[in-house]
Protein backbone atom coordinates (compact mmCIF):
# COMPACT_ATOMS: atom_id res chain seq x y z
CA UNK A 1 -77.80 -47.97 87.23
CA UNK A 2 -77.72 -51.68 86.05
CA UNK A 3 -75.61 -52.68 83.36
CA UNK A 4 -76.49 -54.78 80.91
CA UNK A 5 -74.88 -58.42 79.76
CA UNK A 6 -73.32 -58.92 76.16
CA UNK A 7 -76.15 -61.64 75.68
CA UNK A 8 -78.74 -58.29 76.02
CA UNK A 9 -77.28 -56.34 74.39
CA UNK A 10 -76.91 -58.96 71.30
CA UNK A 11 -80.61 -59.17 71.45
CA UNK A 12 -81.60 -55.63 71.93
CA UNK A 13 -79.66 -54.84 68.14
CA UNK A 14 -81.00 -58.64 66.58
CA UNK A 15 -84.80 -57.01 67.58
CA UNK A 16 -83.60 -53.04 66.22
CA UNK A 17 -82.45 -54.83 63.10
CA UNK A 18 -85.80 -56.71 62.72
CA UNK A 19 -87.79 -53.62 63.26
CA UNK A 20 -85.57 -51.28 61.19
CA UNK A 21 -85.97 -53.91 58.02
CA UNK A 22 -89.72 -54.39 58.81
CA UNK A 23 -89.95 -50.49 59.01
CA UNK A 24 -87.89 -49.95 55.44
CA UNK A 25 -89.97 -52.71 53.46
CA UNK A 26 -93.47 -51.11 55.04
CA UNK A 27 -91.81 -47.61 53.46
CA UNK A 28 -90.85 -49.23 49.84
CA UNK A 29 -94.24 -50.99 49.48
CA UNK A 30 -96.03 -47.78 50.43
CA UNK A 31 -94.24 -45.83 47.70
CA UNK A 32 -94.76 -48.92 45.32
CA UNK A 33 -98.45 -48.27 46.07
CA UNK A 34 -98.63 -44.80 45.91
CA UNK A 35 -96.51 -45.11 42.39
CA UNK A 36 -99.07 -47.16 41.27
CA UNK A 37 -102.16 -45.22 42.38
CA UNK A 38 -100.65 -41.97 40.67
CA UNK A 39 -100.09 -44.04 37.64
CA UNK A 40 -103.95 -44.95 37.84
CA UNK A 41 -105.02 -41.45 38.45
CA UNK A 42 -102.94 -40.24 35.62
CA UNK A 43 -104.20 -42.79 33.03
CA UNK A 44 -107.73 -42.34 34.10
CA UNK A 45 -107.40 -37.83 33.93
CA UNK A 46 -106.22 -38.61 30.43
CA UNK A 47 -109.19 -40.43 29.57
CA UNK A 48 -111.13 -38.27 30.58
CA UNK A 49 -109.54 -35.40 28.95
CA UNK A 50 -109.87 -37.00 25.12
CA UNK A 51 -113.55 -37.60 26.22
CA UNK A 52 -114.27 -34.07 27.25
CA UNK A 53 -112.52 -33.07 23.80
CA UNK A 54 -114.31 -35.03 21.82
CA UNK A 55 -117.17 -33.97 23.30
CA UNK A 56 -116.71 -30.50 22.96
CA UNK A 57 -116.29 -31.52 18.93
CA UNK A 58 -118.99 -34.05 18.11
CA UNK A 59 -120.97 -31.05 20.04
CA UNK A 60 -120.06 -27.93 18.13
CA UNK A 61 -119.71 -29.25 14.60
CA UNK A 62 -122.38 -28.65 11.74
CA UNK A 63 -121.84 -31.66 10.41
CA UNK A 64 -120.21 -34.82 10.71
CA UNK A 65 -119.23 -38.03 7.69
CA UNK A 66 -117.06 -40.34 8.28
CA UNK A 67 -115.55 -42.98 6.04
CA UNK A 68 -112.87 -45.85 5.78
CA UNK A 69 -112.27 -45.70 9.80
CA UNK A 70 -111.98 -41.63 9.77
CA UNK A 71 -114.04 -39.29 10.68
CA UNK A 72 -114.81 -35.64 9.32
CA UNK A 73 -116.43 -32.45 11.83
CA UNK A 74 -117.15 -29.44 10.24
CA UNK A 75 -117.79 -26.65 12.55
CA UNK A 76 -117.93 -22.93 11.04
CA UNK A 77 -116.48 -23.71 7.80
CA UNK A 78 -113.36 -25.27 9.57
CA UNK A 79 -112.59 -29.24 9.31
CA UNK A 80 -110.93 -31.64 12.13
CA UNK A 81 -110.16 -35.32 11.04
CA UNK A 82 -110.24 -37.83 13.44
CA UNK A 83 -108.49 -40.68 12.77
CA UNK A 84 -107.33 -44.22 14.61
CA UNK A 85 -103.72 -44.81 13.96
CA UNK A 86 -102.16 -48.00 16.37
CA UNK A 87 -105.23 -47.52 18.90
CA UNK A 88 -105.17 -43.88 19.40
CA UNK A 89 -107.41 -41.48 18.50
CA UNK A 90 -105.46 -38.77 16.52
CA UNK A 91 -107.45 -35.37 15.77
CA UNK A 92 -105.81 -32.95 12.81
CA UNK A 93 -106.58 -29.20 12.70
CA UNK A 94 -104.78 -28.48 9.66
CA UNK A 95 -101.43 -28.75 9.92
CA UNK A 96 -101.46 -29.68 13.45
CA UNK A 97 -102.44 -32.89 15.39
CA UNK A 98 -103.76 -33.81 18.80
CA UNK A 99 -103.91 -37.18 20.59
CA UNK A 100 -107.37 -37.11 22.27
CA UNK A 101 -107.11 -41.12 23.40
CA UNK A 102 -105.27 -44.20 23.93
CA UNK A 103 -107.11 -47.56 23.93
CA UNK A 104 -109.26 -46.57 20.75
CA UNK A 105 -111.15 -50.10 19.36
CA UNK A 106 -113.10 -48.82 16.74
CA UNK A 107 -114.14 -45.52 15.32
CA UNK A 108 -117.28 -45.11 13.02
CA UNK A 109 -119.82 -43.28 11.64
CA UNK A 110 -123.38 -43.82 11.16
CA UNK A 111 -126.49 -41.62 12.47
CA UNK A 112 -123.94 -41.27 15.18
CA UNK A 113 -120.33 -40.86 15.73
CA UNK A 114 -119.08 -43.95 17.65
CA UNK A 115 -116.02 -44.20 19.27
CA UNK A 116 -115.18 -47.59 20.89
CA UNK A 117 -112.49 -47.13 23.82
CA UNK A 118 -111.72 -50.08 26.10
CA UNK A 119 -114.67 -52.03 25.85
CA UNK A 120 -117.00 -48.78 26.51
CA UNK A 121 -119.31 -47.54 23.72
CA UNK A 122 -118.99 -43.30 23.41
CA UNK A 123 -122.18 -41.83 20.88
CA UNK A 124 -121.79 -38.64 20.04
CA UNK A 125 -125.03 -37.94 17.78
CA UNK A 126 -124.79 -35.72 14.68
């Protein structure tokens, strides 16, 4: 077997340093990007969720007023506020209340309800 000289051998560990540090920073911005991605997805799944919800409301009620920014369903004798407090979308069933969305611009009530969320325009029609 040949040996090898100090002046390899400094080498050989100067490249494994090089590759191990390349190989570490490739790792921590994968997981940076995979952090962020799952942040995405999870912003976007709740989005979606307060818009199926809402749905599912404007759909089923009997009736729907609104007034001074609020909004009021009626669906079987049974009434659910919706309301816009700091940009969220804040339904109350009674005593209890639900965050359907974040990012809420405006909220009105016409011949329509109207919900205004990030620049997109949601109808829901009486």
């Amino acid at each position: 077997m040949r040996g090898t000289t100090l002046a390899e051998m400094l080498v050989m560990m100067i490249v494994s340093g090089v590759v191990l540090l390349a190989v570490t920073e490739g790792f921590a911005l994968f997981r940076g990007y995979t952090a962020n991605l799952a942040g995405r997805i999870e912003e976007n799944s709740s989005f979606y969720d307060g818009y199926y919800r809402l749905g599912e409301l404007a759909a089923g009620a009997d009736s729907i007023t609104g007034e001074n920014g609020a909004a009021t369903l009626w669906r079987g004798g049974v009434k659910t506020e919706l309301a816009l407090h700091d940009s969220m979308l804040v339904a109350f069933y009674g005593a209890v209340s639900d965050t359907l969305m974040h990012g809420v611009e405006r909220l009105a009530v016409d011949d329509s309800l109207v919900v205004v969320v990030r620049g997109l325009n949601l109808s829901y029609r009486k």
